[in-house]
N, C-alpha and C. Protein backbone atom coordinates (compact mmCIF):
# COMPACT_ATOMS: atom_id res chain seq x y z
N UNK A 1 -29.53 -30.24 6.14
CA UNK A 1 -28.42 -29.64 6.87
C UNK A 1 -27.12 -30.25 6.34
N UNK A 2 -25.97 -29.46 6.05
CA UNK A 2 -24.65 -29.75 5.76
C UNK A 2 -23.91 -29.64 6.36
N UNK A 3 -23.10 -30.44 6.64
CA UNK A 3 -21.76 -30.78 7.57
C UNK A 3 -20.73 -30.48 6.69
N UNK A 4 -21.21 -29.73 5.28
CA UNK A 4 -19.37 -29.79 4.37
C UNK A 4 -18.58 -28.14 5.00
N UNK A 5 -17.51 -28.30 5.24
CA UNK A 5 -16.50 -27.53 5.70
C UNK A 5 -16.21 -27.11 4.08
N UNK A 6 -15.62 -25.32 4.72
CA UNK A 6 -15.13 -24.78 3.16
C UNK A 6 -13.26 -25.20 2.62
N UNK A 7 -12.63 -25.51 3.52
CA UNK A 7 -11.25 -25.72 3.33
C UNK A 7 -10.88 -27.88 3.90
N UNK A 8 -10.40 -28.05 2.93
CA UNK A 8 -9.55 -29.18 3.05
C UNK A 8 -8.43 -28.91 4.38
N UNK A 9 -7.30 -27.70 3.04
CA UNK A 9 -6.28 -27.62 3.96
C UNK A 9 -6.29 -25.80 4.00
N UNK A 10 -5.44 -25.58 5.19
CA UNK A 10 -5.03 -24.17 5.21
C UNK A 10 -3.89 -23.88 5.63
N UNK A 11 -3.17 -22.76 4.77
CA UNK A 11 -2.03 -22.23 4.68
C UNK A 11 -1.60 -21.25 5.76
N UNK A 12 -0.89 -21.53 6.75
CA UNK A 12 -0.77 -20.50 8.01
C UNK A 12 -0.15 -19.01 7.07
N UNK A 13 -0.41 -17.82 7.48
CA UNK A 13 0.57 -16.54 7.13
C UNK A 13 0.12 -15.69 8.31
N UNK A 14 1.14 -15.11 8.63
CA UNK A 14 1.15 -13.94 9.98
C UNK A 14 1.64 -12.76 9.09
N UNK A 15 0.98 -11.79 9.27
CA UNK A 15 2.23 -10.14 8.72
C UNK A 15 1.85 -9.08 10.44
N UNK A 16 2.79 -8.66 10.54
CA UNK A 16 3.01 -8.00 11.41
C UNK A 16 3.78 -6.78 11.08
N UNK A 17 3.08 -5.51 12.20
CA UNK A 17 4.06 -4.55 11.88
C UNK A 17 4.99 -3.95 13.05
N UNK A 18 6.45 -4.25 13.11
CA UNK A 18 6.93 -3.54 13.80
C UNK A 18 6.92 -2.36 15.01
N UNK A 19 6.33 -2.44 16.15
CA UNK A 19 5.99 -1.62 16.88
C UNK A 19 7.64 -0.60 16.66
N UNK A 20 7.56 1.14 16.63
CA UNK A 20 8.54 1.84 16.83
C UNK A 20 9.81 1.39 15.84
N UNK A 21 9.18 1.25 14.43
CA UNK A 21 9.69 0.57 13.43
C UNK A 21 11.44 1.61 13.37
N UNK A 22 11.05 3.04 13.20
CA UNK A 22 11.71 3.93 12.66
C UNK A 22 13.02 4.03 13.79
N UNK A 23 13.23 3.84 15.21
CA UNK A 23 13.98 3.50 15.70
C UNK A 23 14.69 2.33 15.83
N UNK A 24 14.06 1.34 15.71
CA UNK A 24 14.61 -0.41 15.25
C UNK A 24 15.28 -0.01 13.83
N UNK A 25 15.10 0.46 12.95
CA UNK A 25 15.76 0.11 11.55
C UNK A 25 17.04 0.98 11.90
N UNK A 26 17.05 2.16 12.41
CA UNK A 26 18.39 2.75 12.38
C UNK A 26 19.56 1.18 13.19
N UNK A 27 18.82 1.09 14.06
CA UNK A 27 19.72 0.29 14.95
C UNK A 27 19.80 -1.30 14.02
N UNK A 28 19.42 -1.72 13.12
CA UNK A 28 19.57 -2.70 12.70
C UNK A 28 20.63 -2.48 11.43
N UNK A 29 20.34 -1.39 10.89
CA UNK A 29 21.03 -1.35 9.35
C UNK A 29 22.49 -0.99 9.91
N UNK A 30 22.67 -0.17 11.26
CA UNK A 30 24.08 0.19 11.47
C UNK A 30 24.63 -1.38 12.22
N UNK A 31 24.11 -2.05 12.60
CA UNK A 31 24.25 -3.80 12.74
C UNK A 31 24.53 -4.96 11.96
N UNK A 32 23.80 -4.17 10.70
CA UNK A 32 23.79 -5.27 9.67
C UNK A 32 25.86 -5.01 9.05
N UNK A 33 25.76 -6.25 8.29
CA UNK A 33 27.21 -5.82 7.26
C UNK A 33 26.84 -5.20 6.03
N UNK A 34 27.82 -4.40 5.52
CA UNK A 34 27.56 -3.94 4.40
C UNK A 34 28.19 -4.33 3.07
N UNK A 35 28.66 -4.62 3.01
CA UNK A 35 29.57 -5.29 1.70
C UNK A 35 28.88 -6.42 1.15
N UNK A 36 28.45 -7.07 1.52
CA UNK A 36 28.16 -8.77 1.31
C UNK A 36 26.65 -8.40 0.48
N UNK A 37 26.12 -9.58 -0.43
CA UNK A 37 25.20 -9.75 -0.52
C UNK A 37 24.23 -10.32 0.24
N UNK A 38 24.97 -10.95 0.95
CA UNK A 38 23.88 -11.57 1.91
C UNK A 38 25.53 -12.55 2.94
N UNK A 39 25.23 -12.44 3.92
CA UNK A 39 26.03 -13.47 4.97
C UNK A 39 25.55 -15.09 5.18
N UNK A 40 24.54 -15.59 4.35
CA UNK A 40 23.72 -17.33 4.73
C UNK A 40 25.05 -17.92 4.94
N UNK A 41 25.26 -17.67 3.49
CA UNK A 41 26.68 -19.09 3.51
C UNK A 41 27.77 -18.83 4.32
N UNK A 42 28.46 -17.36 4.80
CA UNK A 42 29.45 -17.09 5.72
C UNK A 42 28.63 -17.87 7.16
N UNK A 43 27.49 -17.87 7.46
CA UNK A 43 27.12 -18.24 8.46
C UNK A 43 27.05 -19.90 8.73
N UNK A 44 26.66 -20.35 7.82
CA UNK A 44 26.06 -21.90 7.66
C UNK A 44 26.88 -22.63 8.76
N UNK A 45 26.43 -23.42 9.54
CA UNK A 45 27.28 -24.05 10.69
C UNK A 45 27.67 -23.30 11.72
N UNK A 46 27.80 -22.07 11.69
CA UNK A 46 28.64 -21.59 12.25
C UNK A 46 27.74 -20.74 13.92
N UNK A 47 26.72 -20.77 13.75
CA UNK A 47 25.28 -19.97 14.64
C UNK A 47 24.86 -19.19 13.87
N UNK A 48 24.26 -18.14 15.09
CA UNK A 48 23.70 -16.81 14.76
C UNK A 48 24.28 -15.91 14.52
N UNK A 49 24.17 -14.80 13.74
CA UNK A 49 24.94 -13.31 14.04
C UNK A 49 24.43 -12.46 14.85
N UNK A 50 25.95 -12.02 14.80
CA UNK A 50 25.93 -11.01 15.99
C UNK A 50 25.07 -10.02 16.04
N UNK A 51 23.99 -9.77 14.82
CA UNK A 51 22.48 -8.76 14.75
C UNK A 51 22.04 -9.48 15.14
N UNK A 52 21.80 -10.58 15.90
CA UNK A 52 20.41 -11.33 16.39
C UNK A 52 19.85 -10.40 17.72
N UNK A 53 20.55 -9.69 18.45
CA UNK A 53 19.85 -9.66 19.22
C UNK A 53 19.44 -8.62 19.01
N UNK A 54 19.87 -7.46 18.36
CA UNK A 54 19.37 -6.01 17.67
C UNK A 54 17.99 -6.67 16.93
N UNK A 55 18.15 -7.05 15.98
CA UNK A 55 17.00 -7.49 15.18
C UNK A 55 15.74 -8.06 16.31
N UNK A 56 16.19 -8.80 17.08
CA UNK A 56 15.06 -9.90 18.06
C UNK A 56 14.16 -8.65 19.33
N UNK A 57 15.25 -7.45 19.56
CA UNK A 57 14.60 -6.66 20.17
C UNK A 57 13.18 -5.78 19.33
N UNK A 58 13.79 -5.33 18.28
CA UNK A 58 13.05 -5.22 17.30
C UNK A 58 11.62 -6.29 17.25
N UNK A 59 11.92 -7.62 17.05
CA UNK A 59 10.36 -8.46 16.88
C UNK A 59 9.92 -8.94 17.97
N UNK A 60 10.22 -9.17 19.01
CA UNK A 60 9.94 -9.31 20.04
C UNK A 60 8.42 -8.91 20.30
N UNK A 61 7.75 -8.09 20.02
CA UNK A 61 6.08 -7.98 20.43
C UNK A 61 5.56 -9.10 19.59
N UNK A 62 6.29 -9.00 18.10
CA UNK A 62 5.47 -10.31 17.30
C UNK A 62 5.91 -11.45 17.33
N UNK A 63 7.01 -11.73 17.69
CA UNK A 63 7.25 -12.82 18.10
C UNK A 63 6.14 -13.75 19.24
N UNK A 64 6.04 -12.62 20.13
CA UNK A 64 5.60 -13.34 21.47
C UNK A 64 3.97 -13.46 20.88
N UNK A 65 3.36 -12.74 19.67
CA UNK A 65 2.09 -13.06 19.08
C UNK A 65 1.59 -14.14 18.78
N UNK A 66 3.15 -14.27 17.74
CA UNK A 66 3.24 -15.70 17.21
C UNK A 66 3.42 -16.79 17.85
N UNK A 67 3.85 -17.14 19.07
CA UNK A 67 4.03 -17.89 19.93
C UNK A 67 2.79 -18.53 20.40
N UNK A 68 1.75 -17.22 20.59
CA UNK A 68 0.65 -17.83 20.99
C UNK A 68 0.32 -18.96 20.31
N UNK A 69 0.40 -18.62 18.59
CA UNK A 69 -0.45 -19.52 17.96
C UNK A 69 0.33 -21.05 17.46
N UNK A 70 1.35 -20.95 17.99
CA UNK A 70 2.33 -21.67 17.72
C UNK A 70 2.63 -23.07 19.61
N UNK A 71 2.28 -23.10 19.68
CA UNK A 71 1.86 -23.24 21.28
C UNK A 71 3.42 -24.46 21.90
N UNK A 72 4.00 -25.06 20.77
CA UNK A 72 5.11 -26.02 21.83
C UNK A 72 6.05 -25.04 22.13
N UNK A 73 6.23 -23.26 21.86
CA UNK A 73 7.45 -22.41 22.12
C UNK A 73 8.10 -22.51 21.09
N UNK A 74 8.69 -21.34 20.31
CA UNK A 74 9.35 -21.00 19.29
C UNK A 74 10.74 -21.04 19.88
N UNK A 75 11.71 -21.40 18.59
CA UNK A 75 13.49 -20.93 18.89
C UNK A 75 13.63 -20.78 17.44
N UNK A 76 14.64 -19.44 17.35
CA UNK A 76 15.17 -18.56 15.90
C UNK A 76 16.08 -19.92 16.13
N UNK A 77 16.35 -20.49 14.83
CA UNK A 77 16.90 -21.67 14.79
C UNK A 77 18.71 -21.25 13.53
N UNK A 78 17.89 -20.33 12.26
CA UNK A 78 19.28 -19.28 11.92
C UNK A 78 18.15 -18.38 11.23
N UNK A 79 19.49 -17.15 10.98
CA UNK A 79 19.62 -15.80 10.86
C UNK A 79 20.07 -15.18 9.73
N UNK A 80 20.13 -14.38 8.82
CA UNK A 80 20.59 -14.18 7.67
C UNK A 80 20.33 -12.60 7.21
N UNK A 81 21.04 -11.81 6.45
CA UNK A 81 20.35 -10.83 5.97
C UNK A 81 20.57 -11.28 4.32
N UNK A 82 19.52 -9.95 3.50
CA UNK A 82 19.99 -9.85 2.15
C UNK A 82 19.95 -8.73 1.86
N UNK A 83 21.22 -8.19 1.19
CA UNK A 83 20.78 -6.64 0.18
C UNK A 83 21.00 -6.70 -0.96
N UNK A 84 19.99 -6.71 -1.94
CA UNK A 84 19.42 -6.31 -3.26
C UNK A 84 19.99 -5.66 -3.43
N UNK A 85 20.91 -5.23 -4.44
CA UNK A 85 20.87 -4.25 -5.32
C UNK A 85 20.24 -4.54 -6.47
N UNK A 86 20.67 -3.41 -7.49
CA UNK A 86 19.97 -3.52 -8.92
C UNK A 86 20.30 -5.21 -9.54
N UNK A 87 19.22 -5.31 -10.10
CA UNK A 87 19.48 -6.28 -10.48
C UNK A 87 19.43 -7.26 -9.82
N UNK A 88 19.60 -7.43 -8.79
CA UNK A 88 19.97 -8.76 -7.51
C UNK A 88 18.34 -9.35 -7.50
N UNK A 89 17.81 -10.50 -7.59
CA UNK A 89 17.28 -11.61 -7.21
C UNK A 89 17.52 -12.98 -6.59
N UNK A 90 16.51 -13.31 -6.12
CA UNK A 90 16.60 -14.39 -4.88
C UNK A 90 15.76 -15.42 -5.41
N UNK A 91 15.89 -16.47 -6.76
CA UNK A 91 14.84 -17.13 -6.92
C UNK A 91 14.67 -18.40 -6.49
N UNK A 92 13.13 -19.16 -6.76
CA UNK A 92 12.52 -19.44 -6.37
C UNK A 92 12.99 -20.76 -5.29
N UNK A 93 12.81 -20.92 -3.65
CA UNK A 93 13.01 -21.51 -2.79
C UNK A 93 12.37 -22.11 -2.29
N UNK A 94 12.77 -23.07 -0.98
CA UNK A 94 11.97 -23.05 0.31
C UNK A 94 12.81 -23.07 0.95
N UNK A 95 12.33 -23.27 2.87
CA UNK A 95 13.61 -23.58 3.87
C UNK A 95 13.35 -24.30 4.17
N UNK A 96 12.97 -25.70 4.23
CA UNK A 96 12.87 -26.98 4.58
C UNK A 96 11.76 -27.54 4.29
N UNK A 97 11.29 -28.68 5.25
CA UNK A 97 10.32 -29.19 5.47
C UNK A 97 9.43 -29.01 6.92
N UNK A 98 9.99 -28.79 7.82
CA UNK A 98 9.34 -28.79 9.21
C UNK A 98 9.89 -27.23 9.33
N UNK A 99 8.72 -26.63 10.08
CA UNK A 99 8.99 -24.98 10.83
C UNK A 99 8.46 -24.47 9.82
N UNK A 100 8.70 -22.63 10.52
CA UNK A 100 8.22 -21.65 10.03
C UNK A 100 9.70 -20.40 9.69
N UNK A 101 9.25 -19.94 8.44
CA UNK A 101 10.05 -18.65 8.41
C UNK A 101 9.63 -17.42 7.99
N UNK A 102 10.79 -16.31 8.64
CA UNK A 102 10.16 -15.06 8.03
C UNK A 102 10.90 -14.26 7.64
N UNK A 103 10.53 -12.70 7.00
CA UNK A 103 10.96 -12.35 6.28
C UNK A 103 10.59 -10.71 7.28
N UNK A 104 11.85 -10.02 7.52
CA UNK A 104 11.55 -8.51 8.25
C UNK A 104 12.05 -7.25 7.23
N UNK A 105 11.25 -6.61 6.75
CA UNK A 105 11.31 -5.97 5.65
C UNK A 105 12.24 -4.40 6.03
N UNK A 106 13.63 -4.85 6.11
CA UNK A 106 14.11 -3.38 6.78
C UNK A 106 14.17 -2.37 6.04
N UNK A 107 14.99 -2.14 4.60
CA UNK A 107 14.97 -0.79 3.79
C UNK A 107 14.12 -1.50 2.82
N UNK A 108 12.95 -0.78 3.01
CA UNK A 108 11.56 -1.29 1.30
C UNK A 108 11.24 -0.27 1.39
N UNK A 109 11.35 0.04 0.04
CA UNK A 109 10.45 1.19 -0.62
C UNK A 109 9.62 0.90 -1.07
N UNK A 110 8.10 0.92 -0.73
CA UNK A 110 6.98 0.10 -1.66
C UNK A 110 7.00 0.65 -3.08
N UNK A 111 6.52 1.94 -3.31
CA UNK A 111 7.40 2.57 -4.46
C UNK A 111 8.23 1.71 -5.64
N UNK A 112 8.96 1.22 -4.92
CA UNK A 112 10.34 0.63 -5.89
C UNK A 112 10.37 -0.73 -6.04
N UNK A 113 9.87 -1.29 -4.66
CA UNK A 113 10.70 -2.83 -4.34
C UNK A 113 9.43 -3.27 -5.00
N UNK A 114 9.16 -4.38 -4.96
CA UNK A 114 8.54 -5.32 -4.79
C UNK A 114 8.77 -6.77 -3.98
N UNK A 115 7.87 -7.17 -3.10
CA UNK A 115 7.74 -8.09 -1.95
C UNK A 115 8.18 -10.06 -2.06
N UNK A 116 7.83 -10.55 -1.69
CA UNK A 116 8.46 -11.69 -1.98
C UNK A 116 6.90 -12.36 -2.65
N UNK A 117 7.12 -13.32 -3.34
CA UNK A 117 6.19 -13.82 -4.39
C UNK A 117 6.06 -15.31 -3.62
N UNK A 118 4.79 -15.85 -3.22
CA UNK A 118 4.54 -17.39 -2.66
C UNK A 118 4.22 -18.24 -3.61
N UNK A 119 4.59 -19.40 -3.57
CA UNK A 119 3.63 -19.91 -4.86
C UNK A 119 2.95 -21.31 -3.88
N UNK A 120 1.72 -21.19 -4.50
CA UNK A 120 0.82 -22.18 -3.61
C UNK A 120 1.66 -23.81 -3.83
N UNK A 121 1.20 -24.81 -2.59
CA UNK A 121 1.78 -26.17 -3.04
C UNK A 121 1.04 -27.13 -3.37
N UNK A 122 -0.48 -26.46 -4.33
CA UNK A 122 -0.83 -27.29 -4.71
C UNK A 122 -1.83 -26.28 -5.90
N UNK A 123 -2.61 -26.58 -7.32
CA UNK A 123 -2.97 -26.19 -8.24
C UNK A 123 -4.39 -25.16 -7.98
N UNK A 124 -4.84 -24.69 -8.74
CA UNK A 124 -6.10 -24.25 -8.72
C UNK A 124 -7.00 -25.09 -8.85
N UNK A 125 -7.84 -26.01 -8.53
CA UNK A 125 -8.68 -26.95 -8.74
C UNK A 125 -9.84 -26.44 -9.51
N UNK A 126 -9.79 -25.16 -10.18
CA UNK A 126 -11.15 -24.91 -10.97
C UNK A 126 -9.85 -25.35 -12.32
N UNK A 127 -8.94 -25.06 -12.74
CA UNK A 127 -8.46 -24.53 -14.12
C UNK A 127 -7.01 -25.42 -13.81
N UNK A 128 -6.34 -25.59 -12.88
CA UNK A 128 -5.19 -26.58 -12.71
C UNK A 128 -4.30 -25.40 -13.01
N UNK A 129 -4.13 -24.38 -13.04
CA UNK A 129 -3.10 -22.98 -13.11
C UNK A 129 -2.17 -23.05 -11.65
N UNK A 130 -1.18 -22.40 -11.49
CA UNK A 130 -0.27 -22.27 -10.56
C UNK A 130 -0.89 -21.26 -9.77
N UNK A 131 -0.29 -21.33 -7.90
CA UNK A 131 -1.29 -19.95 -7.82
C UNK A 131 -0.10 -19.33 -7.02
N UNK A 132 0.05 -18.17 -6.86
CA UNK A 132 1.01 -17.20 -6.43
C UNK A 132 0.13 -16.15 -5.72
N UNK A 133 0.91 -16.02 -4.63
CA UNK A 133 0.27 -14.68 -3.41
C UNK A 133 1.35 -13.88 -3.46
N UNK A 134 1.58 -12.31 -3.44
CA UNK A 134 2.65 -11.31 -3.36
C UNK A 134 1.73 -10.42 -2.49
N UNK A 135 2.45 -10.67 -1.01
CA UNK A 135 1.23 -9.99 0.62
C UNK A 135 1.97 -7.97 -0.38
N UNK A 136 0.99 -7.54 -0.20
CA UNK A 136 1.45 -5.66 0.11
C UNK A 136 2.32 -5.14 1.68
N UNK A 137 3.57 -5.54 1.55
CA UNK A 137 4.27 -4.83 2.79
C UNK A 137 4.64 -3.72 2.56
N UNK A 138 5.03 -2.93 4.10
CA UNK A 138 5.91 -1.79 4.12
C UNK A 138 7.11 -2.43 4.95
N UNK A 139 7.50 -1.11 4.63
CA UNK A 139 9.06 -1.26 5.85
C UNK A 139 8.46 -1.24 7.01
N UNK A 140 9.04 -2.39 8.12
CA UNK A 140 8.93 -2.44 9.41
C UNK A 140 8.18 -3.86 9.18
N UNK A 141 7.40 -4.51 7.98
CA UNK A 141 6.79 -5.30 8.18
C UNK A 141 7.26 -6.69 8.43
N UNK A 142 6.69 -7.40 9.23
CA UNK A 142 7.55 -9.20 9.27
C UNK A 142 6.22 -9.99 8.79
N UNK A 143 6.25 -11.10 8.25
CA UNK A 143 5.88 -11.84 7.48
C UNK A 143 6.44 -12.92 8.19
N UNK A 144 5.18 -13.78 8.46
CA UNK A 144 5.82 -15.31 8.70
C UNK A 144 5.27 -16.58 8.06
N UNK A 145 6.21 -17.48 7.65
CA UNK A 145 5.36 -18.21 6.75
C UNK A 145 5.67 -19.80 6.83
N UNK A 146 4.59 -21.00 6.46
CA UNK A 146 5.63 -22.25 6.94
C UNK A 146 6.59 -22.62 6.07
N UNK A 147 7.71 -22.69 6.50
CA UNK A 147 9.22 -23.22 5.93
C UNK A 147 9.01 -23.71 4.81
N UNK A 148 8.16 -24.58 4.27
CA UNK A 148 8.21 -25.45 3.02
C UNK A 148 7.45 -24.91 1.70
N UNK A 149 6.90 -23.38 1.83
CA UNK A 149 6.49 -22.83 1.02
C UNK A 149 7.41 -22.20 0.15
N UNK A 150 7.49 -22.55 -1.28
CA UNK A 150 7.85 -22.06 -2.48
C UNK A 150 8.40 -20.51 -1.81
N UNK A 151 8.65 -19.40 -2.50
CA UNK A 151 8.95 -18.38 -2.83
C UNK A 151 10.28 -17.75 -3.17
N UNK A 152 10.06 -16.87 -3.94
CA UNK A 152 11.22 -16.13 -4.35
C UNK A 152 11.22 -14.52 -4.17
N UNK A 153 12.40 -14.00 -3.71
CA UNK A 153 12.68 -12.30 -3.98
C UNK A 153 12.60 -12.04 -5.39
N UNK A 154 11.59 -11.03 -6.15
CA UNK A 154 12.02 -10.78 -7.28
C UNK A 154 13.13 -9.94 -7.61
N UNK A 155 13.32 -9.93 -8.75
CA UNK A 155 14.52 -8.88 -8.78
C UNK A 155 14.12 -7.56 -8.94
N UNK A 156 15.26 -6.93 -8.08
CA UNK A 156 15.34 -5.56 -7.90
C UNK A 156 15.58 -4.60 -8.69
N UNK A 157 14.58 -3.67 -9.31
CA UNK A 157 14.62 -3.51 -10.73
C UNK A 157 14.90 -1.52 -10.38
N UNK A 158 14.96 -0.97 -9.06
CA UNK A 158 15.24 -0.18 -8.42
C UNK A 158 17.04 0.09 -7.93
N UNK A 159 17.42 1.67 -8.43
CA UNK A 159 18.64 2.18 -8.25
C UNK A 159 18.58 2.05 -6.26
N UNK A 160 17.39 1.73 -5.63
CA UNK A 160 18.05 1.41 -4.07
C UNK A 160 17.91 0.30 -3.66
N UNK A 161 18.73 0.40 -2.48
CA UNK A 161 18.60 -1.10 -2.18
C UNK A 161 17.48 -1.73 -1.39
N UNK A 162 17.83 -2.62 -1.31
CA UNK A 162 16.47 -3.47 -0.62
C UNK A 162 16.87 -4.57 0.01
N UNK A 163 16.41 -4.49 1.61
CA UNK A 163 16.82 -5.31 2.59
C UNK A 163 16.38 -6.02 3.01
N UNK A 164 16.60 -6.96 3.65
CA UNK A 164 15.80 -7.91 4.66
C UNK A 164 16.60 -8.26 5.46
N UNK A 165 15.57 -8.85 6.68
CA UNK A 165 16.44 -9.99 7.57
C UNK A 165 15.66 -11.53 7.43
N UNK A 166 16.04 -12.45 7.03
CA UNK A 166 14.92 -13.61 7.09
C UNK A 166 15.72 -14.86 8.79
N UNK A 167 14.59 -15.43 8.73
CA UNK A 167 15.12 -16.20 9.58
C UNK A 167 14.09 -17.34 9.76
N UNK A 168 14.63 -18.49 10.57
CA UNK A 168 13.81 -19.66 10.65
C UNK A 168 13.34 -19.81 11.87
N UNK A 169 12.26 -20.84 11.90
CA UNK A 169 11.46 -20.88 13.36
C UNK A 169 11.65 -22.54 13.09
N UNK A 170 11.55 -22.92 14.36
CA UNK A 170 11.48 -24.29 14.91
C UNK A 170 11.16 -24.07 15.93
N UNK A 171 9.65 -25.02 15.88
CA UNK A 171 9.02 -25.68 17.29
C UNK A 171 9.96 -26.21 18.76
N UNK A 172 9.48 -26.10 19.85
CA UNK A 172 10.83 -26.50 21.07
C UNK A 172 10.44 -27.88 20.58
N UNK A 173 9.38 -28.55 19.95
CA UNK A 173 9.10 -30.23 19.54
C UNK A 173 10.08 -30.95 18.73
N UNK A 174 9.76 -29.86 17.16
CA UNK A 174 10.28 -30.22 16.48
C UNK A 174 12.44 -30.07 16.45
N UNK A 175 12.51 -28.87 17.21
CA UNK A 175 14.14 -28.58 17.02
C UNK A 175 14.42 -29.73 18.23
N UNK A 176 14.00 -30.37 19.27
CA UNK A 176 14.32 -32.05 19.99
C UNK A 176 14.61 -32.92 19.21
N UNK A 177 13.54 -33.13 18.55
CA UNK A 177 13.24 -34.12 17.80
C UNK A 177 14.63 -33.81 16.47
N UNK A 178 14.92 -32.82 15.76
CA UNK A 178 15.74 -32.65 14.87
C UNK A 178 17.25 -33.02 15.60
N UNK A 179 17.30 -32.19 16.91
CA UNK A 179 18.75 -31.96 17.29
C UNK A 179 19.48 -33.72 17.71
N UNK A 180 18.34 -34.97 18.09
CA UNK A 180 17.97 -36.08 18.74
C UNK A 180 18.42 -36.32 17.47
N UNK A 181 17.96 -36.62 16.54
CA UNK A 181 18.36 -37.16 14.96
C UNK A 181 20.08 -36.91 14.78
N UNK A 182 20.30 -35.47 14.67
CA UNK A 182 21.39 -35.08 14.78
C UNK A 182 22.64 -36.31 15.58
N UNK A 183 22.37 -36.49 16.58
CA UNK A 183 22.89 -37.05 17.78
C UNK A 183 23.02 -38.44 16.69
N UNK A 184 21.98 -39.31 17.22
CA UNK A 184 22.28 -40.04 16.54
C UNK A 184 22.96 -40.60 15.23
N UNK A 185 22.51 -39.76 14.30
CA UNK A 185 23.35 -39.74 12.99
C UNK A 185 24.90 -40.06 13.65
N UNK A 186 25.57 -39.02 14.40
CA UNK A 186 26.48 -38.67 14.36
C UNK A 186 27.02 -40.23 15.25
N UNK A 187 26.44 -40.57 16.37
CA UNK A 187 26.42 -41.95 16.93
C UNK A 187 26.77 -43.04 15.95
N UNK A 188 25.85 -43.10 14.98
CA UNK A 188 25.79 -44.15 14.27
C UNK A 188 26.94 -44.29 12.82
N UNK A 189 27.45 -43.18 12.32
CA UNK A 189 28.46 -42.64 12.12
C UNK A 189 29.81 -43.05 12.45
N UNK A 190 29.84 -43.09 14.03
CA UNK A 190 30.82 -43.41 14.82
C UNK A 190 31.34 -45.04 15.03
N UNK A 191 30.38 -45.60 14.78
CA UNK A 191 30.24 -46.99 14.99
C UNK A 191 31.50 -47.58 13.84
C-alpha cells in the first residue's frame, strides 16, 4: 500500500463566466475611459475607479464563489482597465507576492485576441523546459489567479480592440496584516 500523493504543490485558477454577460458589458464599456491605454498609473495611490462598482455588479455571483474558497473574506484591493490596440502588449509580470488577481475579459474576440499567457514558477521536472498555460476564454469570462504568477498580455495582432478589467484580491488577513505594516512604516518613519 502507498501513501505517495500525486502533487507536491498546487496552483489555485478559478475561470468563471459572467452570469447576463451581454448586459454587464454594455454597462461597463460605456463606464470604462476611452482614450487611455490603460488608467494603473493615473490611479496608483489614489483608490478605486469610479467603474468599480459597474464592473463589481457585474462579478458579484463569482466573486461570492470565490469567497467560498478563499474563506478569511475577500477585498478588491485596486482596479485598472486595459485597451489593446494593434500592436499594444502587456509583457511579462506579476502583482505581488501575497493575494489573488484577475483578469474580466470585456471586448475579446476569441477569433482575434488571444488570452493572457501564465508561466509556471517552477520547471518541468521531466526535461527542465519552462511551462506556460494560455486558459481558452470568451468574453464575459473572469479568470482568477494567485498574484505572484508570471504572465503577460500578448500582443494584439488584431485591427480591434481588446479589453479588460484586471484587479487584485487581498485576504481580510492578509490586507490587516499589510495595512498594520503600512502604519508602522509610516510610525517609524516619523521617529
Amino acid at each position: 500500500m502507498s501513501n505517495a500523493r500525486d502533487h507536491l504543490f498546487k496552483i489555485p485558477f478559478k475561470q468563471y463566466s459572467v452570469p447576463d454577460w451581454e448586459h454587464h458589458k454594455k454597462l461597463i464599456l460605456d463606464a470604462l475611459p476611452k482614450e487611455d491605454y490603460t488608467d494603473f498609473f493615473a490611479l496608483k495611490g489614489k483608490g478605486l475607479p469610479s467603474y468599480i462598482s459597474t464592473v463589481g455588479d457585474a462579478i458579484d455571483p463569482c466573486m461570492k464563489d470565490f469567497s467560498q474558497t478563499y474563506p478569511p473574506g475577500v477585498f478588491l484591493s485596486s482596479m485598472w482597465y486595459e485597451r489593446s490596440r494593434k500592436f499594444d502588449a502587456h509583457g511579462p509580470h506579476n502583482h505581488g507576492a501575497t493575494g489573488f488577481s484577475a483578469i474580466l475579459y470585456v471586448d475579446f474576440d476569441q477569433s482575434e485576441h488571444e488570452s493572457t499567457v501564465f508561466y509556471s514558477p517552477f520547471n518541468d521536472p521531466m526535461n527542465g523546459d519552462d511551462m506556460s498555460f494560455q486558459p481558452v476564454v470568451r468574453e464575459g469570462d473572469l479568470i482568477v489567479f494567485p498574484a505572484m504568477i508570471l504572465h503577460e498580455g500578448p500582443m494584439n495582432m488584431s485591427e480591434k480592440e481588446r479589453v479588460i478589467v484586471s484587479f487584485n484580491i487581498m485576504g481580510e488577513d492578509v490586507l490587516t496584516a499589510y495595512n498594520s505594516g503600512k502604519r508602522e512604516g509610516v510610525l517609524s518613519q516619523a521617529k
